[in-house]
Protein backbone atom coordinates (compact mmCIF):
# COMPACT_ATOMS: atom_id res chain seq x y z
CA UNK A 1 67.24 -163.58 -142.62
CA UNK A 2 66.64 -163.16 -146.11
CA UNK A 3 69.54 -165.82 -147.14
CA UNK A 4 67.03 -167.98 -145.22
CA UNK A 5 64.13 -167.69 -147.05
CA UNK A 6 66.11 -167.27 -150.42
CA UNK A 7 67.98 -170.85 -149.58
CA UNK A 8 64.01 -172.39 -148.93
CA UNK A 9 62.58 -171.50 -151.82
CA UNK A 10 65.21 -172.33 -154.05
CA UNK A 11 65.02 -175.92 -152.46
CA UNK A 12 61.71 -175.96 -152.84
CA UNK A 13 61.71 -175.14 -156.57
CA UNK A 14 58.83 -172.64 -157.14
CA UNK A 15 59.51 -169.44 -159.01
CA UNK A 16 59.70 -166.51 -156.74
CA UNK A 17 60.42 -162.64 -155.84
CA UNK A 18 61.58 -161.34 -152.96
CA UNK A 19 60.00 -158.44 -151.18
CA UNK A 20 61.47 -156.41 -148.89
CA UNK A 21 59.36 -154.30 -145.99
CA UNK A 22 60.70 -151.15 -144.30
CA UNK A 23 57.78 -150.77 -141.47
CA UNK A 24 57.83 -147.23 -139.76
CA UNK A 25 57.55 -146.17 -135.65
CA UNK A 26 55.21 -146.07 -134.45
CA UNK A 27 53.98 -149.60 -135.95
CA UNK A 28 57.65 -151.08 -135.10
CA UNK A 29 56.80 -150.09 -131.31
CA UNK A 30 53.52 -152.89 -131.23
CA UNK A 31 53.54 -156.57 -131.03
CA UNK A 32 54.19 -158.31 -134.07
CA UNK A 33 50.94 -159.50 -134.55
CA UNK A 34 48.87 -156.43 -133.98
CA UNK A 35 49.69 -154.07 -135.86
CA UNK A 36 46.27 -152.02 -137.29
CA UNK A 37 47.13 -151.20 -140.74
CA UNK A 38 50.00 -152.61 -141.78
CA UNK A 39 50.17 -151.13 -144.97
CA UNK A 40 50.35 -147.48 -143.79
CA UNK A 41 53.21 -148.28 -141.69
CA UNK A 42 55.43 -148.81 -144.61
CA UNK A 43 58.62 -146.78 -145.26
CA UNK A 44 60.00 -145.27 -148.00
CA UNK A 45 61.91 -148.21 -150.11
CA UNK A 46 59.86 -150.85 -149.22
CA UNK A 47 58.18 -153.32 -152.13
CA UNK A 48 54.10 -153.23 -152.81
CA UNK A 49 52.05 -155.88 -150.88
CA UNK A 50 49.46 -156.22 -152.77
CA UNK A 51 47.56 -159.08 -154.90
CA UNK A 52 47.90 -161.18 -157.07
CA UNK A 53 48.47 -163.23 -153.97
CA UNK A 54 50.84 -166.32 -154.00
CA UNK A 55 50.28 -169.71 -153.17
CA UNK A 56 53.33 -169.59 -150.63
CA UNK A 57 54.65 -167.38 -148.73
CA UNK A 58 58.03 -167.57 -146.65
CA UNK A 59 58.53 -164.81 -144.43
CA UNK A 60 61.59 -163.81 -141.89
CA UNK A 61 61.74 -161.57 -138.87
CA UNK A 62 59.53 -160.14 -136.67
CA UNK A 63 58.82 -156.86 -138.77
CA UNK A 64 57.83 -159.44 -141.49
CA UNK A 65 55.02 -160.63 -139.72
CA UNK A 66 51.89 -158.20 -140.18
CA UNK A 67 51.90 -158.13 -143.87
CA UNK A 68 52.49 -162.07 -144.01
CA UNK A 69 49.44 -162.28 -142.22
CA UNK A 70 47.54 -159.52 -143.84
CA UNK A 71 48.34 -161.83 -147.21
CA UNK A 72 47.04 -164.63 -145.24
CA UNK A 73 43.86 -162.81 -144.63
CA UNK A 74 43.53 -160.92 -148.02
CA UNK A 75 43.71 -164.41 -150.03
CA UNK A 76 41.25 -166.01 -147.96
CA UNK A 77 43.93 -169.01 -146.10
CA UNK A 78 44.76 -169.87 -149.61
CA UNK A 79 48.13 -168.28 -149.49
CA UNK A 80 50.44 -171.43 -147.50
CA UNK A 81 52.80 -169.40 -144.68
CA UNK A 82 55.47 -170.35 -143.45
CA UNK A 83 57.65 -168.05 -141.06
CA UNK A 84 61.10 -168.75 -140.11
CA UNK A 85 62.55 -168.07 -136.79
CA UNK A 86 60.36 -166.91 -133.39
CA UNK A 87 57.12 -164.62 -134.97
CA UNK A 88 56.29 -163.19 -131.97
CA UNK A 89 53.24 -164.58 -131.94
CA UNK A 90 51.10 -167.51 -131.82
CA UNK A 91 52.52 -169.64 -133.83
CA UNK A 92 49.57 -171.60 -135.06
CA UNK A 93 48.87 -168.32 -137.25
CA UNK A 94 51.39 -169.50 -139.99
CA UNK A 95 50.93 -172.97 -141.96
CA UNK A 96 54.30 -173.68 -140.88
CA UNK A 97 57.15 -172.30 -138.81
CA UNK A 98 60.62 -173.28 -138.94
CA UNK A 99 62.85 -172.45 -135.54
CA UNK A 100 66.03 -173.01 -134.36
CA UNK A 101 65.65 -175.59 -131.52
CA UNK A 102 68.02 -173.29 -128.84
CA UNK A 103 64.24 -170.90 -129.25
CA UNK A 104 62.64 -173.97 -127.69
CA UNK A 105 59.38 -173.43 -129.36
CA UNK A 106 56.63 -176.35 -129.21
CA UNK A 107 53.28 -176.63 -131.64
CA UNK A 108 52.18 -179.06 -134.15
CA UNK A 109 53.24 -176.41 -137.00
CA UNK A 110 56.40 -175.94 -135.78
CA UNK A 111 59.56 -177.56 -137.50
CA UNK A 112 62.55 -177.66 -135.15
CA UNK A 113 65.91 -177.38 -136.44
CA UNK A 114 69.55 -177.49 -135.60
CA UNK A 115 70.93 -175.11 -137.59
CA UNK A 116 69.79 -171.65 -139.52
CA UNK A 117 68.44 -172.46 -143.09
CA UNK A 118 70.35 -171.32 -145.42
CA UNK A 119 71.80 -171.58 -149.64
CA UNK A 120 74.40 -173.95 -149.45
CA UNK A 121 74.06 -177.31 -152.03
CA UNK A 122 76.67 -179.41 -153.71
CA UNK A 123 75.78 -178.24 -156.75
CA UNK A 124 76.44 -174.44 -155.60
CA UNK A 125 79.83 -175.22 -153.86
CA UNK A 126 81.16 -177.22 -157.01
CA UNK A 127 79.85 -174.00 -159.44
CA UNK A 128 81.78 -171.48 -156.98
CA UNK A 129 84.97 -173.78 -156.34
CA UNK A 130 85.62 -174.07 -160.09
CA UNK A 131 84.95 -170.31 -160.50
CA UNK A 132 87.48 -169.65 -157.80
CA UNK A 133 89.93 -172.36 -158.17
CA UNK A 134 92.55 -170.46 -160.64
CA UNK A 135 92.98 -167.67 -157.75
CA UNK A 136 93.77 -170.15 -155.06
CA UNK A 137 96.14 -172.40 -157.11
CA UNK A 138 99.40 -171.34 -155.52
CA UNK A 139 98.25 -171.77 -151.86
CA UNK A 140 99.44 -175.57 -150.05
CA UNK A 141 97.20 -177.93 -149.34
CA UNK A 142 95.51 -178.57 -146.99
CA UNK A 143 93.13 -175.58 -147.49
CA UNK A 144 91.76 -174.06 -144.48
CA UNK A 145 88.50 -171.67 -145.35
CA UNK A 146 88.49 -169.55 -142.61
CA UNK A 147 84.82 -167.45 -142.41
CA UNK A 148 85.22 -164.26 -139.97
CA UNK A 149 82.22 -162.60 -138.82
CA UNK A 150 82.89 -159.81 -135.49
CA UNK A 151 80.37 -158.10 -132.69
CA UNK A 152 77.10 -158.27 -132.37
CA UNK A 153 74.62 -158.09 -129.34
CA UNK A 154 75.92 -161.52 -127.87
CA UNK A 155 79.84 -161.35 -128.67
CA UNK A 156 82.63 -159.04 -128.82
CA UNK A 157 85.83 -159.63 -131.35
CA UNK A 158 88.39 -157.50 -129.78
CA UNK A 159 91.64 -157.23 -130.87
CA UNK A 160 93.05 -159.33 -128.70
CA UNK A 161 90.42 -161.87 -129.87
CA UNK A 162 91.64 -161.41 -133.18
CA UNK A 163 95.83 -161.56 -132.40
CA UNK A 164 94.76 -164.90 -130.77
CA UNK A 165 93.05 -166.09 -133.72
CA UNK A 166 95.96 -164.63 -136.12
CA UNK A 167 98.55 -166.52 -134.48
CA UNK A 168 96.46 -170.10 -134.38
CA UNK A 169 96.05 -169.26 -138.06
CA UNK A 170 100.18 -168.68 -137.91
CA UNK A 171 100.55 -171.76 -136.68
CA UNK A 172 98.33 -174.03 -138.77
CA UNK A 173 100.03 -171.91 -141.48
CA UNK A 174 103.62 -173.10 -140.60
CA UNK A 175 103.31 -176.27 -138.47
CA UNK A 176 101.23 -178.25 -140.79
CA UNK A 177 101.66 -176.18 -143.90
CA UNK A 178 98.09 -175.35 -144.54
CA UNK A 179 96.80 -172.47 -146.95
CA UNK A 180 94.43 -169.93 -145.46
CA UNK A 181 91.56 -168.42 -147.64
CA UNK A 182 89.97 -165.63 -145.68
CA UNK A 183 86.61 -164.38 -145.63
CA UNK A 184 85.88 -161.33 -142.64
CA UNK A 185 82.47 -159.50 -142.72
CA UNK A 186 81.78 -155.85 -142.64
CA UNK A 187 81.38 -156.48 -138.83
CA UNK A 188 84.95 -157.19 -138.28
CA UNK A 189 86.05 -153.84 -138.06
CA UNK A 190 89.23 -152.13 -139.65
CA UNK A 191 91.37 -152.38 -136.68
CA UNK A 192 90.33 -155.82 -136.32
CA UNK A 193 91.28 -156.68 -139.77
CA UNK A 194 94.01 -154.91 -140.25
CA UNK A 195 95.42 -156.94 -136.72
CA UNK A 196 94.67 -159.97 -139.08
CA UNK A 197 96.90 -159.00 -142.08
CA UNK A 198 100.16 -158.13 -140.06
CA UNK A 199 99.35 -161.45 -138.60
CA UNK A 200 99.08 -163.18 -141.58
CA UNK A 201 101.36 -161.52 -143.78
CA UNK A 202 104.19 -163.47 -145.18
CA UNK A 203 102.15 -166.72 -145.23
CA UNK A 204 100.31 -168.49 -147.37
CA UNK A 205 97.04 -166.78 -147.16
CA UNK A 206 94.43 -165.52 -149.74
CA UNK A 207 91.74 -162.87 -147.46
CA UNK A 208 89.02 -161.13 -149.18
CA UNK A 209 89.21 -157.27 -149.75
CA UNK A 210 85.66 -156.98 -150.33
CA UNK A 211 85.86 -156.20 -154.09
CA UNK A 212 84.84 -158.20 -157.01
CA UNK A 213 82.61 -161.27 -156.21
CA UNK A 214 82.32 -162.88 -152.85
CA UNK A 215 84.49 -165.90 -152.43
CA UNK A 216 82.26 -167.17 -149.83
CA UNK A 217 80.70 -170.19 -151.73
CA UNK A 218 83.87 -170.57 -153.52
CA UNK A 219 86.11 -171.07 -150.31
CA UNK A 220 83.34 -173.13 -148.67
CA UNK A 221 83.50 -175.61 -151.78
CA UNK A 222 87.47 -175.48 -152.11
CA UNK A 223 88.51 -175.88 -148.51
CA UNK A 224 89.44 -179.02 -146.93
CA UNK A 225 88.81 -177.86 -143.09
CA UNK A 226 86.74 -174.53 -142.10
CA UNK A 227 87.05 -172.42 -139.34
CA UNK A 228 84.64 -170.09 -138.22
CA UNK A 229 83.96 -167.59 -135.86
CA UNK A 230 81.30 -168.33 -133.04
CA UNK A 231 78.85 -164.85 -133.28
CA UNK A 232 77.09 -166.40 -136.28
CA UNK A 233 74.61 -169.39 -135.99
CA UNK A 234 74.17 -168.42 -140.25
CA UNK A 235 77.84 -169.13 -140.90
CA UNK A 236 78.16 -172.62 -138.73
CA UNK A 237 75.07 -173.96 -140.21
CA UNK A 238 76.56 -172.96 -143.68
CA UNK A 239 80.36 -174.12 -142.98
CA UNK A 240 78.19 -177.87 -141.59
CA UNK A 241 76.34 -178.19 -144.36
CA UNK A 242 79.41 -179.13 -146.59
CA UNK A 243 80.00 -182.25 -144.76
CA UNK A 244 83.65 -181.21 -143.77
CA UNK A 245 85.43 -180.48 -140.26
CA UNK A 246 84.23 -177.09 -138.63
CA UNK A 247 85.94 -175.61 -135.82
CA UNK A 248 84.39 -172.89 -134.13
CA UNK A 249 86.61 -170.26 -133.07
CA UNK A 250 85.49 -168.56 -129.85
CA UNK A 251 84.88 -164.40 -129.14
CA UNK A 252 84.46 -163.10 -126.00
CA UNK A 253 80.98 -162.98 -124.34
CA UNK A 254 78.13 -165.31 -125.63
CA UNK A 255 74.44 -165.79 -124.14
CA UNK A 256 72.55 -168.94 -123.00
CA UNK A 257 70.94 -169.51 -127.08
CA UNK A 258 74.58 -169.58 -128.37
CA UNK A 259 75.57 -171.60 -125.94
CA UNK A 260 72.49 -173.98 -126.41
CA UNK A 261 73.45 -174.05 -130.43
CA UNK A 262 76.95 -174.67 -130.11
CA UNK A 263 76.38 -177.31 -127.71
CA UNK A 264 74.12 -179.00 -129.87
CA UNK A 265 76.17 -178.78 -132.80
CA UNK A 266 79.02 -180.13 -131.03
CA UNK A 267 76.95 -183.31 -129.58
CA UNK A 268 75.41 -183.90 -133.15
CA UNK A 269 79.38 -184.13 -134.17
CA UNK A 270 78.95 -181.37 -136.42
CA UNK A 271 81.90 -178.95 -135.21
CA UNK A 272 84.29 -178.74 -132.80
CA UNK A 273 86.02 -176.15 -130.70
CA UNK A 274 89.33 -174.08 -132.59
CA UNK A 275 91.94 -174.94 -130.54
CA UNK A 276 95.00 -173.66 -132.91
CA UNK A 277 95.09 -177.46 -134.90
CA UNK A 278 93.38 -179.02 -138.03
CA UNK A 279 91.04 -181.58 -136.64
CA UNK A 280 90.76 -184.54 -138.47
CA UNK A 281 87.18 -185.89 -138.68
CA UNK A 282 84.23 -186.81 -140.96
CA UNK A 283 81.02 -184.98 -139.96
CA UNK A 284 78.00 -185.85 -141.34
CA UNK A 285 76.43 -182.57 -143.36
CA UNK A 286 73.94 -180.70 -142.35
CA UNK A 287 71.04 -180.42 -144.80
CA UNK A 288 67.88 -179.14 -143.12
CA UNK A 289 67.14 -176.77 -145.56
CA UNK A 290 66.51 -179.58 -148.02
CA UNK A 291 64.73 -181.74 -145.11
CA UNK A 292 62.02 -178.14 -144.50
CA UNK A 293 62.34 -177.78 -148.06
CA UNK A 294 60.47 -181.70 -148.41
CA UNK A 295 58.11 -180.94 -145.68
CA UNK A 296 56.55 -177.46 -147.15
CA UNK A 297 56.60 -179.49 -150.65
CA UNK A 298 54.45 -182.27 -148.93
CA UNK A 299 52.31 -179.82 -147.11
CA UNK A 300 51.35 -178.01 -150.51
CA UNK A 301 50.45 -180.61 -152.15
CA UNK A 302 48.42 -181.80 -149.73
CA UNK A 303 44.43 -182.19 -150.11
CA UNK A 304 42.29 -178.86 -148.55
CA UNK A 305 41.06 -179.59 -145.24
């Protein structure tokens, strides 16, 4: 959530801070939107809310929502809001908000989109891939990012999710002599991963211990193909953005909103399904962040009702 609203306002080119909320039972227990006294419900570690008050705002989840009202209030409407994802409440209480079209949310403030905003440019891929480049050097072309993310409340990656996945990396590894470069998540597990290594060892694979900087951008701007995992609507939207084949790999489970993205994201010709080749196509990228980005930039500069 926070990648989201970082990747927005760096589009939009204003200086900003980010401030972090840790809101406290029994606040979290109440509707978004009506929460009396906002303020006292704050935990231990979370940033000040207080004035001078900006003149935008760009808020995340639904435990961000009293206090980006309560700075909507407190500046008199001059602070500009704009919420991303659901709020939880009316939506017309935000200048703006920015959903995912599977949330199927309707209003003249809303802004539908594909994808999940997020920090991916050109400009970031080429900075990482050069950064990166020298570690990767021995590994074939073509180069085959592969982004790993594990269970959440929709999907399961079980090991025998992940020996499937190991031996269609295998096989891309030997059959068309790609290089793997390997990013999992914390949420892959250590089983999980370490099912991944014995799959993977002897071949031409590079896959991230978790020390030293995060190769994410770096892969993302190296690779020739991507293949990612299907529990993260962050990661697709990130892996489309660079204009070059995704295939999705599936998990086990899923829910009707996944569904709804990846089918969208399949019809829009962004990805395609992982089905143990390199598929050979030219997507078009994904750049909605920049597209929202242009649309709070016109809105701001706007004349006052």
């Amino acid at each position: 959530m926070e990648n989201q609203c970082v990747g927005l306002a760096e589009r939009i080119g204003l200086p900003f801070r980010t401030l972090r909320v840790h809101p406290r039972p029994p606040w979290t227990w109440l509707p978004a939107g009506h929460w009396p006294a906002p303020l006292a419900a704050l935990g231990p570690g979370s940033d000040a809310i207080a004035p001078p008050w900006p003149e935008l705002l760009i808020s995340s989840g639904r435990r961000s929502v009293p206090y980006a009202l309560l700075v909507k209030r407190a500046s008199g409407g001059r602070t500009f809001t704009v919420h991303i994802q659901r709020p939880q409440t009316r939506s017309e209480r935000f200048d703006l908000v920015v959903t995912p079209r599977h949330d199927r949310l309707r209003g003249g403030n809303v802004i539908e989109t594909l994808g999940a905003l997020h920090r991916v440019t050109p400009a970031r891929l080429s900075a990482a891939a050069a950064r990166f480049s020298p570690q990767v050097a021995g590994l074939p072309r073509p180069l085959i990012a592969v982004l790993i993310g594990g269970t959440n409340r929709a999907y399961r990656m079980t090991p025998a999710v992940i020996r499937n996945l190991s031996q269609g990396l295998s096989a891309l590894a030997r059959d068309e002599g790609a290089g793997l470069l390997v990013t999992p998540s914390r949420r892959t597990g250590e089983e999980n991963l370490a099912i991944l290594k014995r799959g993977l060892a002897e071949l031409p694979a590079l896959i991230w211990d978790f020390t030293g900087e995060n190769p994410y951008f770096g892969f993302l701007g190296l690779a020739d193909a991507i293949i990612v995992t299907a529990d993260s609507v962050n990661m697709v939207s990130e892996a489309a953005a660079t204009g070059k084949p995704v295939m999705v790999a599936a998990l086990e489970g899923g829910n009707a909103k996944f569904r709804a993205f990846h089918e969208s994201m399949r019809e829009a010709g962004h990805t395609r399904p992982f089905r143990g080749r390199i598929e050979r196509w030219r997507p078009p990228p994904l750049d909605e962040t920049g597209q929202v980005a242009e649309a709070v930039k016109r809105r701001l500069a706007a004349p006052a009702a």
